[in-house]
Protein backbone atom coordinates (compact mmCIF):
# COMPACT_ATOMS: atom_id res chain seq x y z
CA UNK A 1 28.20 66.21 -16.73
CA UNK A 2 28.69 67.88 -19.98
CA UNK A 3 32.06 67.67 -22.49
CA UNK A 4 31.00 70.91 -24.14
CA UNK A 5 29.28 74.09 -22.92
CA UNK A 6 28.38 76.87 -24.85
CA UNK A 7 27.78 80.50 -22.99
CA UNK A 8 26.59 83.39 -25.23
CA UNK A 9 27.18 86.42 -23.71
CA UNK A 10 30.30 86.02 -21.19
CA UNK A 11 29.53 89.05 -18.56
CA UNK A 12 28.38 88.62 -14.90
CA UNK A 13 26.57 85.65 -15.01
CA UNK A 14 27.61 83.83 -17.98
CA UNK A 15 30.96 84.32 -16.76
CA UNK A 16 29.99 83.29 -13.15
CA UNK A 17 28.59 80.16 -14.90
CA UNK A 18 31.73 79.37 -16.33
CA UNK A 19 33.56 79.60 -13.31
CA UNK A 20 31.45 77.37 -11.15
CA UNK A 21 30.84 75.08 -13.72
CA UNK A 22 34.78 74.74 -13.49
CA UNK A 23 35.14 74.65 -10.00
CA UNK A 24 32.78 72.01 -9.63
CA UNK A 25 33.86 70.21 -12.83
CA UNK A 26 30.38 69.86 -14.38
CA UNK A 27 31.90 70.45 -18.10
CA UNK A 28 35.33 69.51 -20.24
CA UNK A 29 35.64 72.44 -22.09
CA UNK A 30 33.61 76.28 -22.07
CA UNK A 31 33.31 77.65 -25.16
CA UNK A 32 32.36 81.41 -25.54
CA UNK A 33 30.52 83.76 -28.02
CA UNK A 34 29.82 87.49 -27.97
CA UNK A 35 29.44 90.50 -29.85
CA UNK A 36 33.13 91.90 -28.39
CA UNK A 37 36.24 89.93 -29.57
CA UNK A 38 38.09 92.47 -26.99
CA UNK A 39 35.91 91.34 -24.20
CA UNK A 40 35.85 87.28 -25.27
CA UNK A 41 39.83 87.64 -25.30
CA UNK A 42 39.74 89.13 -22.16
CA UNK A 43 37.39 86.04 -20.56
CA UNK A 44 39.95 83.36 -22.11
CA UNK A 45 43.02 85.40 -20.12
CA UNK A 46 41.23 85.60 -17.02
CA UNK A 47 40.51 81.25 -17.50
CA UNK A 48 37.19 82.32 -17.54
CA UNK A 49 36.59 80.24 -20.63
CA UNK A 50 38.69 78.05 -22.59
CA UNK A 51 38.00 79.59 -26.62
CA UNK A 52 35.44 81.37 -28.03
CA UNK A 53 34.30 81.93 -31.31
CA UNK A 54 31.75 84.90 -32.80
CA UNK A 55 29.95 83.08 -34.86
CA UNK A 56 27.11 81.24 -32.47
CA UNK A 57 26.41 78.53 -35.01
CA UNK A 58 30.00 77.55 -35.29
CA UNK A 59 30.15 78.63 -31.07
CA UNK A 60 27.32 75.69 -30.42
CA UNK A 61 28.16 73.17 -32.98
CA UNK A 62 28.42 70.03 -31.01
CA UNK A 63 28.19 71.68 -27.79
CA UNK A 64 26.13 68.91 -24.95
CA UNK A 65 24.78 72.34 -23.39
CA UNK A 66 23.98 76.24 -24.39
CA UNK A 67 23.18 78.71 -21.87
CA UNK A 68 21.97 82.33 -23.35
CA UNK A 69 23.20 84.64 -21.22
CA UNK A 70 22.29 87.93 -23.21
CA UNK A 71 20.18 90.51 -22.39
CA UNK A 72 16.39 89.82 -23.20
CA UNK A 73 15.61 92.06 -25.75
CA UNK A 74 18.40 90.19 -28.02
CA UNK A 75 17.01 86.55 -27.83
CA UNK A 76 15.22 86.61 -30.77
CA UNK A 77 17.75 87.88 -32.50
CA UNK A 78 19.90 84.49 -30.83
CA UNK A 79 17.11 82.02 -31.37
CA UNK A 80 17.40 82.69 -34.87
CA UNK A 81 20.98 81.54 -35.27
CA UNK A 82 20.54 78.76 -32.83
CA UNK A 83 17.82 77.14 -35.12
CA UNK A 84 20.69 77.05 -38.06
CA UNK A 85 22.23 74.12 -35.75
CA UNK A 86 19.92 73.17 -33.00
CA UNK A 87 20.80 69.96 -31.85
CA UNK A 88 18.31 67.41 -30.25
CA UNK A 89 21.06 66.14 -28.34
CA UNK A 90 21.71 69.79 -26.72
CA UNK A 91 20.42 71.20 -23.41
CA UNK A 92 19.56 75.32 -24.30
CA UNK A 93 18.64 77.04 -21.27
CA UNK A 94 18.84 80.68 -20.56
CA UNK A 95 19.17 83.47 -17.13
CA UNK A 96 16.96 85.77 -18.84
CA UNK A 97 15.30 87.88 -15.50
CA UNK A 98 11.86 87.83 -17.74
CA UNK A 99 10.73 84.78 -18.99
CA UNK A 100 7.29 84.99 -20.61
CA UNK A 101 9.37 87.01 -23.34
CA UNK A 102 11.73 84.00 -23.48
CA UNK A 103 8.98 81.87 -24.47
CA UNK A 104 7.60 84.29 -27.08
CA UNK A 105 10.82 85.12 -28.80
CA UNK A 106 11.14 80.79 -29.36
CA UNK A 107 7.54 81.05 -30.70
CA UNK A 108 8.10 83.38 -33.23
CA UNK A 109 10.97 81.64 -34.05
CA UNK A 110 10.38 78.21 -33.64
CA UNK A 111 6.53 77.97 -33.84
CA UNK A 112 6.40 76.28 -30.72
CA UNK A 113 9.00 76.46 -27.55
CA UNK A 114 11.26 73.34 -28.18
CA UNK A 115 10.71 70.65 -25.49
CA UNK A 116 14.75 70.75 -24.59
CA UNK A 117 14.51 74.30 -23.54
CA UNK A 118 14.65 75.07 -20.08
CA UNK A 119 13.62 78.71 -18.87
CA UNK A 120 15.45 79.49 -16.12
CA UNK A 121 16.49 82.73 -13.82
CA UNK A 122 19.65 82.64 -10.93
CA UNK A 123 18.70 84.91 -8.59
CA UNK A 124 22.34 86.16 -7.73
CA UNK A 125 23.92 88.93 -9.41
CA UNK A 126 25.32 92.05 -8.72
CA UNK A 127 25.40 95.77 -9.54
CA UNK A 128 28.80 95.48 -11.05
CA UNK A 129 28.98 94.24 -14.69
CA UNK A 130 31.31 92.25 -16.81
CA UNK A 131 33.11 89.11 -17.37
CA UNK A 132 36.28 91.06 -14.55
CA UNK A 133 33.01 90.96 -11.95
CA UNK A 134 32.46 86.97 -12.47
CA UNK A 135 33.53 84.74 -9.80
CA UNK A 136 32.82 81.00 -8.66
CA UNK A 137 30.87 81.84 -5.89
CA UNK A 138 27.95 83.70 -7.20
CA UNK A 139 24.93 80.85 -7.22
CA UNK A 140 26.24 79.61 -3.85
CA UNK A 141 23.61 79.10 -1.77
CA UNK A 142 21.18 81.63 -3.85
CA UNK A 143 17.98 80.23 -5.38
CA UNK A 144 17.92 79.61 -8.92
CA UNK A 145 14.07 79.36 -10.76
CA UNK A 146 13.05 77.06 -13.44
CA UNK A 147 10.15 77.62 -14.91
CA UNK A 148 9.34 74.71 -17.58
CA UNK A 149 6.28 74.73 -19.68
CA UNK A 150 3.84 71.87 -20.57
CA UNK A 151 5.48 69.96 -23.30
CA UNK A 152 9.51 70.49 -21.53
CA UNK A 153 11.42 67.38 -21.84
CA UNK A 154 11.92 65.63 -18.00
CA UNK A 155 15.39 65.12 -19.51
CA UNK A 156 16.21 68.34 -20.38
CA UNK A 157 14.42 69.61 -17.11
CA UNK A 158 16.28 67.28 -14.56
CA UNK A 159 19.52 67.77 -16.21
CA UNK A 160 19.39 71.49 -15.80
CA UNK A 161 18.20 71.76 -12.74
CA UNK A 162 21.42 69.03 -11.96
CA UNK A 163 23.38 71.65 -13.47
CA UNK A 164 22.60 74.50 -11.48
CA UNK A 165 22.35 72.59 -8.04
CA UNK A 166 26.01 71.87 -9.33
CA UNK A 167 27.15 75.22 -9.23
CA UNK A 168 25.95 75.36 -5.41
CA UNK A 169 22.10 77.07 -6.08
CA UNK A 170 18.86 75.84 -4.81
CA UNK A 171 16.83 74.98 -7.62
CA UNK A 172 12.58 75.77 -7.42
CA UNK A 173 9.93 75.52 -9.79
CA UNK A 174 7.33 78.02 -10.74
CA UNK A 175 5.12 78.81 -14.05
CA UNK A 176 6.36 81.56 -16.75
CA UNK A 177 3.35 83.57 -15.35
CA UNK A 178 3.85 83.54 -11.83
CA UNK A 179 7.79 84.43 -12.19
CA UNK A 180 7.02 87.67 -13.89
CA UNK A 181 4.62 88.69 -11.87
CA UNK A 182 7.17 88.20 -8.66
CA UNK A 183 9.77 89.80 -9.94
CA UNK A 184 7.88 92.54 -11.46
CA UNK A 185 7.34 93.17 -7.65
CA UNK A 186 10.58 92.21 -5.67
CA UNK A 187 13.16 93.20 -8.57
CA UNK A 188 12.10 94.97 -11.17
CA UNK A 189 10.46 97.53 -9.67
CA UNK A 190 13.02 98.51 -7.20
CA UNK A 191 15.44 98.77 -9.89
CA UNK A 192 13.50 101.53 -12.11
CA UNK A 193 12.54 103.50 -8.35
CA UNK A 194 16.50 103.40 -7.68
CA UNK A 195 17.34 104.55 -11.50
CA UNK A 196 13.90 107.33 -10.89
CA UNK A 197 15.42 108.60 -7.67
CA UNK A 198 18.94 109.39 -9.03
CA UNK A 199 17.30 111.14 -12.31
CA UNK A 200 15.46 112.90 -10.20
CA UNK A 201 18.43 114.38 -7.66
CA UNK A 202 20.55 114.63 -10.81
CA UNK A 203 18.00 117.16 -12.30
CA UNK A 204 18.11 119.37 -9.19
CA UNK A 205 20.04 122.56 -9.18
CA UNK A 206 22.07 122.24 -6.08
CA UNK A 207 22.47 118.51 -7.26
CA UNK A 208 26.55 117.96 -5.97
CA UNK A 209 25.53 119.17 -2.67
CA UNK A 210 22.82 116.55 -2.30
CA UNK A 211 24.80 113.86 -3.78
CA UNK A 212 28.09 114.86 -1.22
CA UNK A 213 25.54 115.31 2.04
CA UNK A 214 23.42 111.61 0.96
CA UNK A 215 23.70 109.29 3.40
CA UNK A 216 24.20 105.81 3.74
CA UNK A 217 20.36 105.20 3.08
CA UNK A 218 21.01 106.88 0.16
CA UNK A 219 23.62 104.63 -0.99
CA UNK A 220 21.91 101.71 0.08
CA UNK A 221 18.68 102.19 -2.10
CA UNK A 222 20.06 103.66 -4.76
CA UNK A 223 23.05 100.75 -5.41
CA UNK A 224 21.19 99.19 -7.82
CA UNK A 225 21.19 101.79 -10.30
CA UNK A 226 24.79 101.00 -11.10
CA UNK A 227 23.23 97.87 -12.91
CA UNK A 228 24.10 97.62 -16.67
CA UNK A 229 21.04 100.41 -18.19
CA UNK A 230 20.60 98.42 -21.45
CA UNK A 231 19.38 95.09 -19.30
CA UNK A 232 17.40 97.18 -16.85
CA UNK A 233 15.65 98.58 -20.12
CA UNK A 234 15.19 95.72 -21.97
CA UNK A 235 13.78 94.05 -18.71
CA UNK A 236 11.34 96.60 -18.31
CA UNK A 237 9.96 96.18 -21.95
CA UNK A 238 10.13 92.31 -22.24
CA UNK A 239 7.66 92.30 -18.38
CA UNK A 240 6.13 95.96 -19.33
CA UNK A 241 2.66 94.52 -18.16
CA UNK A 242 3.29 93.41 -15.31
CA UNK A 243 5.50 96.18 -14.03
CA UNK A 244 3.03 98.32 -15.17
CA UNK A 245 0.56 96.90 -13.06
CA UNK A 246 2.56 97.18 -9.78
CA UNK A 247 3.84 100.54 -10.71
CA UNK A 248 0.23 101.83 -10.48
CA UNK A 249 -0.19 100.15 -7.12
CA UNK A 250 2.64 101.98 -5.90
CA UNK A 251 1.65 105.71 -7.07
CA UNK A 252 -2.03 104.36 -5.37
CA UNK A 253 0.34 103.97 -1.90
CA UNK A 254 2.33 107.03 -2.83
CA UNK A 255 -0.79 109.61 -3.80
CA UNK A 256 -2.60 107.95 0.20
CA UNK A 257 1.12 109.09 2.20
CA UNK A 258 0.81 112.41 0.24
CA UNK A 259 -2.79 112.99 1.68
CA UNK A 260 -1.58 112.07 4.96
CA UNK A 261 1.53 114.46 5.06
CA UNK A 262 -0.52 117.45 3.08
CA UNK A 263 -3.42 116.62 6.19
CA UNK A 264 -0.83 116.36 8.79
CA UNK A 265 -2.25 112.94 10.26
CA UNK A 266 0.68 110.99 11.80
CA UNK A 267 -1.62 108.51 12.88
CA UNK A 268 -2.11 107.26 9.35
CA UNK A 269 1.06 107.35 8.18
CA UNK A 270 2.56 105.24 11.30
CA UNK A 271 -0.48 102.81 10.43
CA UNK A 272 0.97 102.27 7.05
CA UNK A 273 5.09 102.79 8.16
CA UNK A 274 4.45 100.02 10.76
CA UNK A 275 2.61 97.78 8.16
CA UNK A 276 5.68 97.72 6.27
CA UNK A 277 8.66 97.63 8.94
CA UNK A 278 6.37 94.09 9.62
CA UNK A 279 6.26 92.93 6.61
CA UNK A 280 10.08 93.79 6.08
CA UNK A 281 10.73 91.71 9.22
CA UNK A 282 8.66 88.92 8.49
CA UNK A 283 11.34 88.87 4.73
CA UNK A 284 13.87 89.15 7.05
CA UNK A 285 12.75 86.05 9.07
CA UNK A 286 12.33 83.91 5.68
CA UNK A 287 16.23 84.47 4.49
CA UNK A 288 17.59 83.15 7.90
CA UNK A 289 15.55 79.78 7.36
């Protein structure tokens, strides 16, 4: 599919990229580029890539595709050396878990989002971090979301959604909008109420009894906030509105169960405890299909 790839940012996903990319041999040779020479060297020696360079001009020069793999708050930053040697040739796509800051960052740079860029967001991951957590497994069978623009090339468009079906995900479609208000909702939030909840039994004064006595609920809800903090924080800035807006929502829920308990009426609170066990089941019923 492609003689060269380019992946800036070889951690979880990029590095998961390269790996199933591999596997599946969708690319010749993986090129990577990164801040950390000690973690690039440490990609190459796991055969995660096959060089990598830390200049990204020099990284993409005749590279067939370039995947930014970065957290979001540093694509400006990226798109600014890309321009240097943007190629019309090139597929640039990116994972980036917000994307109507993808699309504003290419703006500024670019005065308009170039029609062979290809927003797109893998939902797969995991709470552990680094290129050492990558493996050629990760997209299999998890959905993977374009979200192209009016004005993306068909090209560019079919070819990366060729790429990722390649590396075992199940490619769908949805506008820059919709995304970010979804995963305001089903990821973003849960990640700042796990990262709240620790904070908050952290500041409490008999705090190592609590965390040696949690239970497995606890560790359940609360995995999550082993995710990398500088992502989670640029996420929350690059889809602030949004996350805003459902944040509110849930102190709205939160503020009704604290009437209930304060007014000791069990009846409401089962009316809104079964509402949700439903809807969890109905989710439930969706991921088996």
């Amino acid at each position: 599919m492609f003689k060269k790839v380019c992946i800036i940012g070889v951690g979880l996903i990029g590095g998961s990229m390269a790996r199933a990319s591999r596997k599946n041999n969708l690319c010749d040779e993986i090129v990577g580029v990164g801040r950390s020479e000690k973690h690039l060297q440490k990609a190459v020696q796991l055969g995660v890539i096959d060089r990598y360079e830390l200049s990204i001009p020099k990284a993409t020069e005749h590279a067939d595709a370039v995947v930014v793999c970065s957290p979001v708050g540093s694509f400006e930053a990226i798109f600014r050396q890309l321009k240097t040697t943007w190629s019309k040739n090139c597929l640039y796509t990116d994972v980036g878990s917000t994307k109507q800051s993808v699309l504003q960052a290419l703006e500024s740079v670019f005065g308009k989002v170039p029609a062979n860029f290809v927003p797109a967001h893998p939902i797969a991951g995991s709470e552990n971090n680094g290129v050492e957590a990558s493996n050629d497994f990760l997209f299999d069978g998890k959905r993977s979301i374009l979200t192209p623009i009016e004005g993306t090339d068909d090209r560019s468009l079919q070819l990366c959604r060729e790429w990722w079906e390649g590396m075992g995900a199940r490619v769908s479609s949805m506008t820059p909008q919709h995304h970010d208000e979804v995963f305001a909702a089903t990821s973003h939030l849960p990640h700042v109420l796990a990262f709240s909840l620790v904070e908050v039994l952290r500041n409490k004064q008999d705090k190592r009894e609590i965390f040696e006595y949690a239970a497995g609920g606890f560790k359940d809800f609360t995995r999550i906030a082993s995710s990398d903090p500088e992502m989670w924080a640029d996420i929350c800035l690059a889809n602030g509105s949004e996350l805003l807006n459902v944040m509110k929502e849930l102190e709205q829920i939160n503020q009704k169960i604290s009437l209930l308990i304060d007014g000791k009426d069990k009846q409401g609170l089962l009316e809104i405890f079964k509402s949700a066990q439903g809807a969890r089941e109905y989710f439930l019923s969706l991921q088996t299909k």
